[in-house]
Protein backbone atom coordinates (compact mmCIF):
# COMPACT_ATOMS: atom_id res chain seq x y z
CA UNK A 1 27.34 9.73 -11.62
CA UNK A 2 28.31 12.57 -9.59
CA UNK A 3 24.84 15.06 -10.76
CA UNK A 4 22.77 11.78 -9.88
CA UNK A 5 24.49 10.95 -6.17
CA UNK A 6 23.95 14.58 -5.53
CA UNK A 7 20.36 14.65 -6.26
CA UNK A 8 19.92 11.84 -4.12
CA UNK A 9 21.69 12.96 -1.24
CA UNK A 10 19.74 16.46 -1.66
CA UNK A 11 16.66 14.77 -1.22
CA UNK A 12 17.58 11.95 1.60
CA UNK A 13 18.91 14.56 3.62
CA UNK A 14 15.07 16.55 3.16
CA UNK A 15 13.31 13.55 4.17
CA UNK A 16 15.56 13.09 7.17
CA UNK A 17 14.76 16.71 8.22
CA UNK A 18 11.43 16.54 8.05
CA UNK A 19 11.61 12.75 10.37
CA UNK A 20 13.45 15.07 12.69
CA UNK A 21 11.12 18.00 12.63
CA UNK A 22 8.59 15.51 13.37
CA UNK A 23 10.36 13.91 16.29
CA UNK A 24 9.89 17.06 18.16
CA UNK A 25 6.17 17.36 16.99
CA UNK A 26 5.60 13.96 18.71
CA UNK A 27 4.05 14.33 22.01
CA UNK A 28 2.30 11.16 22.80
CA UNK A 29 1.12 7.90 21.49
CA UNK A 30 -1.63 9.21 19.05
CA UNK A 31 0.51 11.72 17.37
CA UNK A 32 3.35 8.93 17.01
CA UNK A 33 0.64 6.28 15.28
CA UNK A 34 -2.23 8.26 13.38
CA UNK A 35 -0.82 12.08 13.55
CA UNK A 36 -3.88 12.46 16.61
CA UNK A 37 -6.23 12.91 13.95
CA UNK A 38 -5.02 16.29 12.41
CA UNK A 39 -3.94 15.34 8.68
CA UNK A 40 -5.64 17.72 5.86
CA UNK A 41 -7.23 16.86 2.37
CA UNK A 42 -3.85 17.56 0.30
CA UNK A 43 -1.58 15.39 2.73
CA UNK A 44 -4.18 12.78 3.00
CA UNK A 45 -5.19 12.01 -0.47
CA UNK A 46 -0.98 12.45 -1.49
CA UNK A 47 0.13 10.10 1.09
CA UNK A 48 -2.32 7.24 0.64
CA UNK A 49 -1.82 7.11 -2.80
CA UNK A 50 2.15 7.07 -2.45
CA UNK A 51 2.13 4.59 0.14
CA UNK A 52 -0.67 2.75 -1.75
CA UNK A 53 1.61 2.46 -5.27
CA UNK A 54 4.85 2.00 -3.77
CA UNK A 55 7.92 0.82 -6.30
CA UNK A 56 5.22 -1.23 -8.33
CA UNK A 57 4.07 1.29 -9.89
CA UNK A 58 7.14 2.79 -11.28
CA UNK A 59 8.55 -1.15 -11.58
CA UNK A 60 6.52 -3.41 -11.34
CA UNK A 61 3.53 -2.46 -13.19
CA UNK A 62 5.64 -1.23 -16.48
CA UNK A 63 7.96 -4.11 -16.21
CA UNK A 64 4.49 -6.61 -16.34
CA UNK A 65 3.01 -4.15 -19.40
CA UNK A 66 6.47 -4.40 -20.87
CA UNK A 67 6.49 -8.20 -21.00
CA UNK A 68 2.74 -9.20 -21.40
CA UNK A 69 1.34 -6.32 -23.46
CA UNK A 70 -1.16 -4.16 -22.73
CA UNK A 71 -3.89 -6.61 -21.52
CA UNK A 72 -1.74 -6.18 -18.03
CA UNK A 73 -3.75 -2.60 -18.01
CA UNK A 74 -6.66 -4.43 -16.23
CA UNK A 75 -4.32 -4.72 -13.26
CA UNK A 76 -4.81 -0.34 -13.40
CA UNK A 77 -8.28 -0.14 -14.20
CA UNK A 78 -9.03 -2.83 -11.26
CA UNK A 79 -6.98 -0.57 -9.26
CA UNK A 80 -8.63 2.62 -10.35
CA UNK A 81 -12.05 1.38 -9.29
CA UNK A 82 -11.04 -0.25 -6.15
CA UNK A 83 -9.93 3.56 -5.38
CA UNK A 84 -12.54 5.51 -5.95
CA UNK A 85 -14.79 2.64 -4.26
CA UNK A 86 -12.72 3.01 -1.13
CA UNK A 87 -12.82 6.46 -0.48
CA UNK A 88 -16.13 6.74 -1.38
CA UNK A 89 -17.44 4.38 0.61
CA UNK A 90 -15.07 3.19 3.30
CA UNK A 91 -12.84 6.65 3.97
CA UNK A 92 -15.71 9.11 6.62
CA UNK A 93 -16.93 6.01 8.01
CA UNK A 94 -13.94 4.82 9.05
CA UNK A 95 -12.78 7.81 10.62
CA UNK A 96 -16.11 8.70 12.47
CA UNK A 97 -15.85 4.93 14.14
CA UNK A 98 -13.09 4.82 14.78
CA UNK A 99 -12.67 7.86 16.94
CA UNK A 100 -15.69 6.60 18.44
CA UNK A 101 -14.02 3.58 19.69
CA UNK A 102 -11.52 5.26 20.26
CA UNK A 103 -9.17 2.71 18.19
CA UNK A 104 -5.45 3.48 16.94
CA UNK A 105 -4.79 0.25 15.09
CA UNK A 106 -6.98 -1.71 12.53
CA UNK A 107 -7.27 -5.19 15.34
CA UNK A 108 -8.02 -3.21 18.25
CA UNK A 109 -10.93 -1.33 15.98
CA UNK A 110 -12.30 -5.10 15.23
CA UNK A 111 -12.10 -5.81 19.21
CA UNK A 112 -13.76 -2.83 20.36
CA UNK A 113 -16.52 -2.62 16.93
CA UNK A 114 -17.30 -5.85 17.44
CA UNK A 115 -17.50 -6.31 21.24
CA UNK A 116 -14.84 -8.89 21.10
CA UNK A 117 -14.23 -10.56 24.95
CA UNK A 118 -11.49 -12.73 24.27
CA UNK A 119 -9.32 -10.83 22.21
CA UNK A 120 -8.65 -13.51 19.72
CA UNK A 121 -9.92 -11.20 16.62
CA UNK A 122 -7.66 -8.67 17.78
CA UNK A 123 -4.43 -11.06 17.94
CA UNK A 124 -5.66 -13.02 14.80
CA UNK A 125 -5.85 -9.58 12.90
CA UNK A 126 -2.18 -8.49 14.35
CA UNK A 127 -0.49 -11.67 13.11
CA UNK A 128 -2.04 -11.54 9.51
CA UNK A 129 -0.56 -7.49 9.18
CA UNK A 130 2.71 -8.91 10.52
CA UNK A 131 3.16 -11.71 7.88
CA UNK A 132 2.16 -10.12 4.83
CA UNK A 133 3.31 -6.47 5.45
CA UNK A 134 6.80 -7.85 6.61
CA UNK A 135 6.57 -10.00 2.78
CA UNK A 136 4.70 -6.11 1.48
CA UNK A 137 8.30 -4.31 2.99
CA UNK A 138 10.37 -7.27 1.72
CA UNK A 139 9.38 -5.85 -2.06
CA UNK A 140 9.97 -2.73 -1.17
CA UNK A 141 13.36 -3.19 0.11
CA UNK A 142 13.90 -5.32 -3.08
CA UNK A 143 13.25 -2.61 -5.39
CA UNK A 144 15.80 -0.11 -3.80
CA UNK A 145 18.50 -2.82 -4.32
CA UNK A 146 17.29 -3.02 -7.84
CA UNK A 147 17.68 0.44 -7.68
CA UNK A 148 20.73 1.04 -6.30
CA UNK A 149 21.89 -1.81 -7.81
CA UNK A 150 21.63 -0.51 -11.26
CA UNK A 151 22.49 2.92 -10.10
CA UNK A 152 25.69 2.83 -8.49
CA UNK A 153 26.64 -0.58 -9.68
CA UNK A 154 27.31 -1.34 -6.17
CA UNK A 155 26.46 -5.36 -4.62
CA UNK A 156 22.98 -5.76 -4.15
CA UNK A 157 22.90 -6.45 -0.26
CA UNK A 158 24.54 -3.03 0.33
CA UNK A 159 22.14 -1.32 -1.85
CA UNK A 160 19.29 -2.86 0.44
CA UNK A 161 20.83 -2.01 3.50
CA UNK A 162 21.26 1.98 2.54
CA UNK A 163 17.44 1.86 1.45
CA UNK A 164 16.42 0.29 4.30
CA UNK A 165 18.56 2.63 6.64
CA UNK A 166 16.98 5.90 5.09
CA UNK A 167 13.38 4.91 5.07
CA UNK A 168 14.03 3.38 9.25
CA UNK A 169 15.44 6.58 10.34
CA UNK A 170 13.04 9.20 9.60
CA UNK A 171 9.89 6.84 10.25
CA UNK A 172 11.72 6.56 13.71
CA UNK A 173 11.83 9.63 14.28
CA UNK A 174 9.03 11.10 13.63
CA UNK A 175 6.06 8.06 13.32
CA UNK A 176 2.93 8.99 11.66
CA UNK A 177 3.49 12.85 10.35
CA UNK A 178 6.92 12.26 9.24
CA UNK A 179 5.57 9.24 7.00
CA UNK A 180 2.52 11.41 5.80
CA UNK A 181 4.45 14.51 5.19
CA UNK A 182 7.47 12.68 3.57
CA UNK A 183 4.43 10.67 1.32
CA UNK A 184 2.80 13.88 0.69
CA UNK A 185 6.36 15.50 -0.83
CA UNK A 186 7.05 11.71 -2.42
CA UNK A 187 3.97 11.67 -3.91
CA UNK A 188 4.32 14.75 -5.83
CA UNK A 189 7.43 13.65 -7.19
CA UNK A 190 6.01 10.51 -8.57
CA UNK A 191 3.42 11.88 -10.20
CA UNK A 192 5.51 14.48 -12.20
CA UNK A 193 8.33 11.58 -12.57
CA UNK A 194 5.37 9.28 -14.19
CA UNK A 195 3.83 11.63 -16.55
CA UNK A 196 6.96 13.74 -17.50
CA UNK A 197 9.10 10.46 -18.48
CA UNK A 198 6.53 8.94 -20.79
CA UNK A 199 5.57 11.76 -22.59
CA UNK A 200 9.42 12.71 -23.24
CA UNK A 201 10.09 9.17 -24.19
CA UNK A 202 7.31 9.07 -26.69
CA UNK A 203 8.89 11.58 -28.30
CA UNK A 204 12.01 10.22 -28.71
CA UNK A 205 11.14 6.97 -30.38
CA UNK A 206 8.99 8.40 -32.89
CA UNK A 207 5.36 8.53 -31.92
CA UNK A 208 2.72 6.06 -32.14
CA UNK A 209 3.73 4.40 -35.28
CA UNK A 210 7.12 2.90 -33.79
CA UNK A 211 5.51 1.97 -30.53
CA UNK A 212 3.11 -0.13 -32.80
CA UNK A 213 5.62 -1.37 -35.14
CA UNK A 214 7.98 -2.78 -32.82
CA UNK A 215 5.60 -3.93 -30.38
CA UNK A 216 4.18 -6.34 -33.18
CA UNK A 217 8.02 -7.21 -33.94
CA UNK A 218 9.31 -8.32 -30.56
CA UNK A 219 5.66 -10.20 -30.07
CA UNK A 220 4.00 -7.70 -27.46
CA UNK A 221 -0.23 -7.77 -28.06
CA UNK A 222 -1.33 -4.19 -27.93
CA UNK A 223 -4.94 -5.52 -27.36
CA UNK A 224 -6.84 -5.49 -23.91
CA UNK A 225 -7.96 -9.07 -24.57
CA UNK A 226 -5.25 -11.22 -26.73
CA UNK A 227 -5.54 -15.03 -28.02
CA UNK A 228 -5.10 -16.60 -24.48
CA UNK A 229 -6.19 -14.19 -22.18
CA UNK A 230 -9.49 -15.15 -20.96
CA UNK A 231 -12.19 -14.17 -18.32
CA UNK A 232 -10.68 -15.46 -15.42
CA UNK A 233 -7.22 -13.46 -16.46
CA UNK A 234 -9.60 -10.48 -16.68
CA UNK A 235 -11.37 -10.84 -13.13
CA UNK A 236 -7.97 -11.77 -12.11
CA UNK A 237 -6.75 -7.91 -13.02
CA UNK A 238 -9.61 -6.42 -12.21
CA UNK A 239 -9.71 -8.24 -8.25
CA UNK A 240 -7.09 -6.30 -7.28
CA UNK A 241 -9.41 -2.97 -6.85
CA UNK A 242 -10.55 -5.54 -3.81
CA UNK A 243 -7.65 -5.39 -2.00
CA UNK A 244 -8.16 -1.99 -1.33
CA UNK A 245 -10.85 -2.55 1.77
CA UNK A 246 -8.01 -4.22 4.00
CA UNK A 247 -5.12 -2.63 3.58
CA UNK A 248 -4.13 -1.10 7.06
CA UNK A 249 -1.69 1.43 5.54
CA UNK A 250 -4.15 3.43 3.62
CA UNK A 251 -6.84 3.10 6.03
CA UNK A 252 -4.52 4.46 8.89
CA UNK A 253 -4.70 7.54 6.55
CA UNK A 254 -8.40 7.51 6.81
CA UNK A 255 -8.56 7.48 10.06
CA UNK A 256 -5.79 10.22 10.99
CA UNK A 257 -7.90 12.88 8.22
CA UNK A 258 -8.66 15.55 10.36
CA UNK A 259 -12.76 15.65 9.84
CA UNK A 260 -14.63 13.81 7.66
CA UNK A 261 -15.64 16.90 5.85
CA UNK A 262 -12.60 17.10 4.21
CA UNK A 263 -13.07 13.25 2.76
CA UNK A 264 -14.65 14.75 -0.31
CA UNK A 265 -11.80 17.42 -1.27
CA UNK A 266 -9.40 14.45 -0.92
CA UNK A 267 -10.86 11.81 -2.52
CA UNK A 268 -11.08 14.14 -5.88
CA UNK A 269 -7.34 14.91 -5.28
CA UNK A 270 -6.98 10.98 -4.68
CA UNK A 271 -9.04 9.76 -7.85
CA UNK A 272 -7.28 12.95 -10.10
CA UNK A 273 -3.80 11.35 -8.70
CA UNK A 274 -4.38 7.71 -9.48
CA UNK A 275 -6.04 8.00 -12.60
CA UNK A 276 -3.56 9.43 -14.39
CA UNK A 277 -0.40 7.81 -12.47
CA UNK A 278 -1.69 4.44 -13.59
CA UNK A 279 -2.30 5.51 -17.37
CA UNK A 280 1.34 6.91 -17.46
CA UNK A 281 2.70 3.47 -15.25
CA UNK A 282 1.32 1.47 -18.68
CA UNK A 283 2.31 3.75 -21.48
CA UNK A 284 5.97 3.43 -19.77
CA UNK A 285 5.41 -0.11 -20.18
CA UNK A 286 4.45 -0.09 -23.89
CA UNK A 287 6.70 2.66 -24.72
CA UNK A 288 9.91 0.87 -22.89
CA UNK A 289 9.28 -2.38 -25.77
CA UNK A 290 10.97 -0.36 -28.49
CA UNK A 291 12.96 1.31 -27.02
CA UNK A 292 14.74 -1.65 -24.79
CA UNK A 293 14.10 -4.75 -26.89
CA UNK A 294 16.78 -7.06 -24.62
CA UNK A 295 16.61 -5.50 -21.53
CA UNK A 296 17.26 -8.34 -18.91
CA UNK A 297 15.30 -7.33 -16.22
CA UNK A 298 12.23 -6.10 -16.78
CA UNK A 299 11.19 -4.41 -13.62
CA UNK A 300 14.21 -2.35 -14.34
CA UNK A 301 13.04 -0.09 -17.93
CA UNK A 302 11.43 3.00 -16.15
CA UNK A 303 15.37 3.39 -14.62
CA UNK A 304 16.78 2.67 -18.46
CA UNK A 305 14.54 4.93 -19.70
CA UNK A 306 15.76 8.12 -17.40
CA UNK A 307 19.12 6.58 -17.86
CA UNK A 308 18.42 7.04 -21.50
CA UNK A 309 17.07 10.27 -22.82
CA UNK A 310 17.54 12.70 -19.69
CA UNK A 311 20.43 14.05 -18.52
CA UNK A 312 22.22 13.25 -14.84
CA UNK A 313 21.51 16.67 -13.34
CA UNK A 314 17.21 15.91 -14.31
CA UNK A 315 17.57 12.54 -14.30
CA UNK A 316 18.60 12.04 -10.60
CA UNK A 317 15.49 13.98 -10.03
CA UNK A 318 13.44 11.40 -11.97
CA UNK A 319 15.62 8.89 -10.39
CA UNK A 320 14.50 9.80 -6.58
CA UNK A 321 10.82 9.35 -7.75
CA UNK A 322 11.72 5.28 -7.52
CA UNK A 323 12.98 5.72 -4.26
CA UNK A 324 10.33 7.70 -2.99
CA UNK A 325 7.69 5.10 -4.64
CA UNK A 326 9.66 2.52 -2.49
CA UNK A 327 9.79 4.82 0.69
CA UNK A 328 6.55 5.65 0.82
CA UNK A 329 4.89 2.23 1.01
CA UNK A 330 7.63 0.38 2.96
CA UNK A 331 7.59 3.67 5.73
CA UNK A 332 3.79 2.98 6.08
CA UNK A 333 4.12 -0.68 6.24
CA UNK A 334 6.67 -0.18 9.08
CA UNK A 335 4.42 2.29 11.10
CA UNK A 336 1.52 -0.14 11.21
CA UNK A 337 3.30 -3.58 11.97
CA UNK A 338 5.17 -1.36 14.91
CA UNK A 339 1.53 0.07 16.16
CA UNK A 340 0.17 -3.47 15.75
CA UNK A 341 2.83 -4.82 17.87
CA UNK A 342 3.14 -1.95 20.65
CA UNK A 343 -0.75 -1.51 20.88
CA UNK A 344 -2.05 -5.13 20.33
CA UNK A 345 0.42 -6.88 21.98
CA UNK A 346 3.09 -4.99 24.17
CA UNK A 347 -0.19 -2.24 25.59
CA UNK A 348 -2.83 -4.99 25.75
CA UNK A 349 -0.77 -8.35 26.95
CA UNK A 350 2.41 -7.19 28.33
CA UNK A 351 2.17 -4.05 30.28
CA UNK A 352 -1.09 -2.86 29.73
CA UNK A 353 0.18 0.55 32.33
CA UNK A 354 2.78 1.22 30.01
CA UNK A 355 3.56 5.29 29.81
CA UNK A 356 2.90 7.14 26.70
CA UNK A 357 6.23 8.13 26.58
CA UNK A 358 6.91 4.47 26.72
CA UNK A 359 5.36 3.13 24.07
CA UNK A 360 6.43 5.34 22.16
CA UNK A 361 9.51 4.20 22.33
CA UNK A 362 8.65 0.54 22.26
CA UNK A 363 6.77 1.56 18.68
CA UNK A 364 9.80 2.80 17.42
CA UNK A 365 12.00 -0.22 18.68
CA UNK A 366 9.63 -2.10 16.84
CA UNK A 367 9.95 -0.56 13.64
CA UNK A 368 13.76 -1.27 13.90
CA UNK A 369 12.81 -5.14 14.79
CA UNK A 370 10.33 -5.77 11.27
CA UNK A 371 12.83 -3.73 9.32
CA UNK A 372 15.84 -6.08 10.11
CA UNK A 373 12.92 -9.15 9.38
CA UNK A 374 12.07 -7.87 5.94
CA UNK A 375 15.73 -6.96 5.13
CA UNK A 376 16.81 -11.20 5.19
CA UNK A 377 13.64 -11.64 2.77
CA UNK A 378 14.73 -9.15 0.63
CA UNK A 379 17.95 -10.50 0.34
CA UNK A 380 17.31 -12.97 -2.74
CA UNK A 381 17.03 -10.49 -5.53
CA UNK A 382 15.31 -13.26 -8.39
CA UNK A 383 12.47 -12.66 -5.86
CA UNK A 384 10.28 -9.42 -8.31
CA UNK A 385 8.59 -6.55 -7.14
CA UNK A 386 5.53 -7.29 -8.27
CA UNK A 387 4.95 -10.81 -6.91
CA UNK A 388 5.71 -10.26 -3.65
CA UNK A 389 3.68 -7.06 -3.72
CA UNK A 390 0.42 -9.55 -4.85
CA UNK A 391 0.94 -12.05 -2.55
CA UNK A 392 0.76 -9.28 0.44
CA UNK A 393 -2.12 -7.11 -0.81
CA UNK A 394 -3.68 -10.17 -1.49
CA UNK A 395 -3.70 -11.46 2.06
CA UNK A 396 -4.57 -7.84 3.48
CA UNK A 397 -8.01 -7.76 1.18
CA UNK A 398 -8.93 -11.22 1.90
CA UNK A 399 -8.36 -11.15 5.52
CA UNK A 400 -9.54 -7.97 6.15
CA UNK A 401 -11.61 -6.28 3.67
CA UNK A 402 -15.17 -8.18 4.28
CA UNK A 403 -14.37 -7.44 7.96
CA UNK A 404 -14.03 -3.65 7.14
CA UNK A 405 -17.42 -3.50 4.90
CA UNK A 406 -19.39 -5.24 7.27
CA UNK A 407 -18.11 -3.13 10.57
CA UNK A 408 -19.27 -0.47 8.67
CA UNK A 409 -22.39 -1.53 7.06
CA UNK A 410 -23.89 -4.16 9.07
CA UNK A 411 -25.37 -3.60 12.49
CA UNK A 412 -26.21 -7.26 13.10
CA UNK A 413 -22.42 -8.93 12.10
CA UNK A 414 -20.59 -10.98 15.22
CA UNK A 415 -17.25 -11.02 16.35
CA UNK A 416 -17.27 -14.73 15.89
CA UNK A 417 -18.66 -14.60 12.19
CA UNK A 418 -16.09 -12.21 11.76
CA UNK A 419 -13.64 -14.39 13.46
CA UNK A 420 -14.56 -17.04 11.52
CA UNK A 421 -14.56 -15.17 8.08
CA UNK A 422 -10.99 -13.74 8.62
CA UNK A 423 -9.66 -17.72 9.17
CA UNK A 424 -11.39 -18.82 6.42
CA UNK A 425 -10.54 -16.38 4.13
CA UNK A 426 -7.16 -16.52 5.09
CA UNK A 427 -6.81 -20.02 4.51
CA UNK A 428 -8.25 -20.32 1.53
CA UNK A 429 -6.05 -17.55 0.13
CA UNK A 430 -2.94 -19.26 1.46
CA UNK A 431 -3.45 -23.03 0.03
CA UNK A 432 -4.95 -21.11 -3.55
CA UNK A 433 -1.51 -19.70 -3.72
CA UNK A 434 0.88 -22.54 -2.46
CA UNK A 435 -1.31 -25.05 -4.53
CA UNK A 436 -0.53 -23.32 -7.95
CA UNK A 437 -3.88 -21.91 -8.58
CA UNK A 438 -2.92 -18.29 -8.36
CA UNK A 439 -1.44 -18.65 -11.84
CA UNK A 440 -5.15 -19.31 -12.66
CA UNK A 441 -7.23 -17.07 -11.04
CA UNK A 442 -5.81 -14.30 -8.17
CA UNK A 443 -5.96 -15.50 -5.07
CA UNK A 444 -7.67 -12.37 -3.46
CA UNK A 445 -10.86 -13.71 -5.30
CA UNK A 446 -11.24 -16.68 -3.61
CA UNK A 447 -10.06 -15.69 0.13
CA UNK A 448 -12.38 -12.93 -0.16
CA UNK A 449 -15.63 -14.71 -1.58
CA UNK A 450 -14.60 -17.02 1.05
CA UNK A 451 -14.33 -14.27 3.49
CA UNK A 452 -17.85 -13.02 3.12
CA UNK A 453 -19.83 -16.28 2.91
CA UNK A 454 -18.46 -17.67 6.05
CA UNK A 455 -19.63 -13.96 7.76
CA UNK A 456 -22.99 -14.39 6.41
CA UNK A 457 -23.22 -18.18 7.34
CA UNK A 458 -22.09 -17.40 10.71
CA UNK A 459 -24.69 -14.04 11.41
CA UNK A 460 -27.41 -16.52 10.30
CA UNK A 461 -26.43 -18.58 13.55
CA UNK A 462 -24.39 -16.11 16.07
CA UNK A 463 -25.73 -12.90 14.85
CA UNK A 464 -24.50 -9.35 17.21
CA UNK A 465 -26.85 -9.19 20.59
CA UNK A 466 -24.56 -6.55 22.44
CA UNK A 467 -26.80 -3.87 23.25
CA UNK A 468 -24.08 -1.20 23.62
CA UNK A 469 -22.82 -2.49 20.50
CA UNK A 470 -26.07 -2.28 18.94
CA UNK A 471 -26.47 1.63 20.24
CA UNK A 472 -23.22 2.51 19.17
CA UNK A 473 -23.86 1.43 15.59
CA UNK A 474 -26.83 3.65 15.44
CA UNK A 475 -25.00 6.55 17.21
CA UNK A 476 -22.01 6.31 14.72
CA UNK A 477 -24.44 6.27 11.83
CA UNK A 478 -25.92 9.66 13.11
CA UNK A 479 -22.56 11.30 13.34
CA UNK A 480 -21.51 10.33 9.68
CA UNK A 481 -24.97 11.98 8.77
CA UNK A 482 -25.03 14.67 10.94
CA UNK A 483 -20.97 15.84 10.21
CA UNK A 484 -21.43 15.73 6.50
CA UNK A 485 -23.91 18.36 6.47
């Protein structure tokens, strides 16, 4: 117990240093929400894959492999795809327009991309990131008490309440580079904590032949499409690479890379990261079946596993890799709902000649505000990582993810089709799930098919006739071109 606190205190005490560092780096509004545009390949790719995974991956996904078998890998490979789809062909575009429109925050891009007079899309687009990243932090803050919980066999309210504490401080402090350079450390640490555990475990239990032979014992299908698990459980899995489009956490990373030049070295550095992170995330699944036949909570066998077969010393290094799954996607998650908040509501409604200085601390009050929200949610522990953490990304893609591809791609698309879409889509998501129907088919699927029919219905009717809109499209395109040369 003693090796394990220390290695946790080690590294708590680095990520606070580097929130404080950062605090001093922080000179104005920019800096505080997207780093004023100076992140690198290496930090980029790191941090929005860490804050992308977040404690799902080292608890949520294994603990689903671990009870359903591996047919729960579609769930990776939809991921894996979604990926490489969104940094290929969201990631430059993004950040070229963005700095165009000079736009900090996901709603006040819509506003300003789509020549929005009435700010509606822009306050529409704030309240869906506030409802389903304050449920995306509420799974977050879960998984630390899990943590902690099973850690330091302390009461589970305390253990969320020291998570939460840690991950408020240093994205306080230091906004947008202290969450990108803490992600970019956290994300390392992961990825060694995901392969090295796995591979050491295999070991252990015999190989292959075990793994097989007690899989088939305690009733686990080691086939990618078992007696029950039909195409709808498949496009199910494989709709969560959709997601991907409108999640404001990993596209804030987009837009803060430095030049779209170095999209390409990241990406690779991205796809490399994710491909084998997921792979590992499953085997740790499959792997944890013989090893922890009766385990009670499921979410909980990559922590039993370290527990197991490493010593303290090593395994409180292994150990921090949860936390720093959990800390990277809840610090994001904070960050945006506070620059939603300070730059779509407090800058644009309440004081629009607010100081720099100013709202920068308003952004950080807010952070403090959403934390404290998510916190009471977290508080009823039956609630599992992974559910909450599909209900949220779910809501993201379908809201926002048709908006995203057709800012980008189409010239002609309305603020009110997009207006439209966003409701819609949102809707439907939100009566899919609450009806029951989500235990058929994903709800992302739906909201989003929604999503994009409405847009098209709507451009057929109120297509875009803002000249300077028009222009800008064009000029944006020619940038993209001309900066990738």
């Amino acid at each position: 117990m003693t090796a394990t606190l220390t290695s946790f205190s080690v590294y708590l005490v680095f990520l606070m240093s580097i929130g404080v560092y950062f605090y001093r780096k922080t000179a104005n509004l920019e800096d505080y929400l997207i780093g004023g545009r100076k992140m690198g390949s290496w930090v980029t790719a790191l941090s929005a894959q860490a804050s992308d995974m977040s404690g799902w991956l080292l608890m949520g996904l294994p603990g689903a492999v671990y009870l359903g078998g591996l047919s729960q890998a579609w769930i990776a490979v939809g991921l894996f795809i979604g990926t490489v789809l969104n940094w290929k062909f969201v990631a430059a575009r993004l950040r070229v327009y963005t700095e165009k429109t000079n736009s900090m925050t996901l709603p006040s891009f819509f506003e300003d991309r789509f020549g929005d007079p009435t700010g509606l899309l822009r306050i529409f687009s704030a309240a869906v990131i506030l409802l389903f990243f304050t449920i995306y932090s509420a799974s977050g803050l879960v998984a630390s008490g899990k943590l902690f919980e099973s850690l330091f066999n302390i009461d589970y309210t305390l253990a969320v309440i020291f998570g939460g504490l840690a991950i408020v401080l240093y994205t306080f402090l230091g906004g947008f580079m202290a969450v990108s350079w803490t992600d970019f450390f956290q994300g390392i640490l992961m990825f060694l904590a995901i392969t090295i555990v796995p591979t050491v475990a295999f070991g252990e239990i015999g190989g292959l032949t075990s793994v097989v032979q007690m899989a088939a014992e305690n009733g686990v299908s080691l086939s990618l499409m078992p007696e029950g698990f039909g195409i709808a459980a498949v496009i199910s899995a494989l709709a969560w690479g959709l997601g991907y489009f409108g999640q404001p956490h990993i596209l804030a990373r987009f837009m803060g890379i430095d030049t779209i030049k170095k999209v390409a070295p990241a990406r690779k550095i991205a796809v490399v990261w994710v491909s084998i992170s997921l792979t590992a995330a499953v085997f740790v699944g499959i792997i944890a079946v013989p090893m922890f036949p009766n385990i009670v909570d499921s979410e909980k066998v990559f922590i039993e596993m370290i527990a197991t077969i490493f010593n303290p010393w090593l395994g409180g290094i292994l150990l921090a890799a949860i936390l720093s799954a959990i800390m990277s996607t809840i610090d994001s998650q904070l960050l945006v709902s506070s620059s939603t908040l300070t730059e779509d509501f407090y800058n644009k409604i309440i004081k629009r000649e607010a100081s720099e200085k100013e709202k920068m601390w308003v952004g950080r009050a807010f952070v403090i505000v959403i934390a404290v929200v998510a916190f009471f949610l977290a508080l009823n522990p039956e609630n599992t990582v992974l559910d909450l953490v599909a209900y949220a990304w779910a809501g993201l893609g379908a809201a926002f993810g048709p908006a995203v591809l057709f800012s980008l791609f189409s010239s002609k698309t309305s603020w009110q089709s997009v207006f439209a879409g966003m409701i819609a889509g949102t809707i439907t998501l939100i009566i899919w799930k609450e009806s029951g129907l989500g235990a058929e088919l994903y709800e992302i699927v739906p909201g989003f098919m929604v999503n994009i029919l409405v847009i098209m219905l709507v451009n057929r009717f109120i297509s875009q006739e803002n000249e300077e809109i028009l222009a800008e499209f064009k000029e944006v395109k020619k940038i993209y071109k001309r900066d990738l040369k």
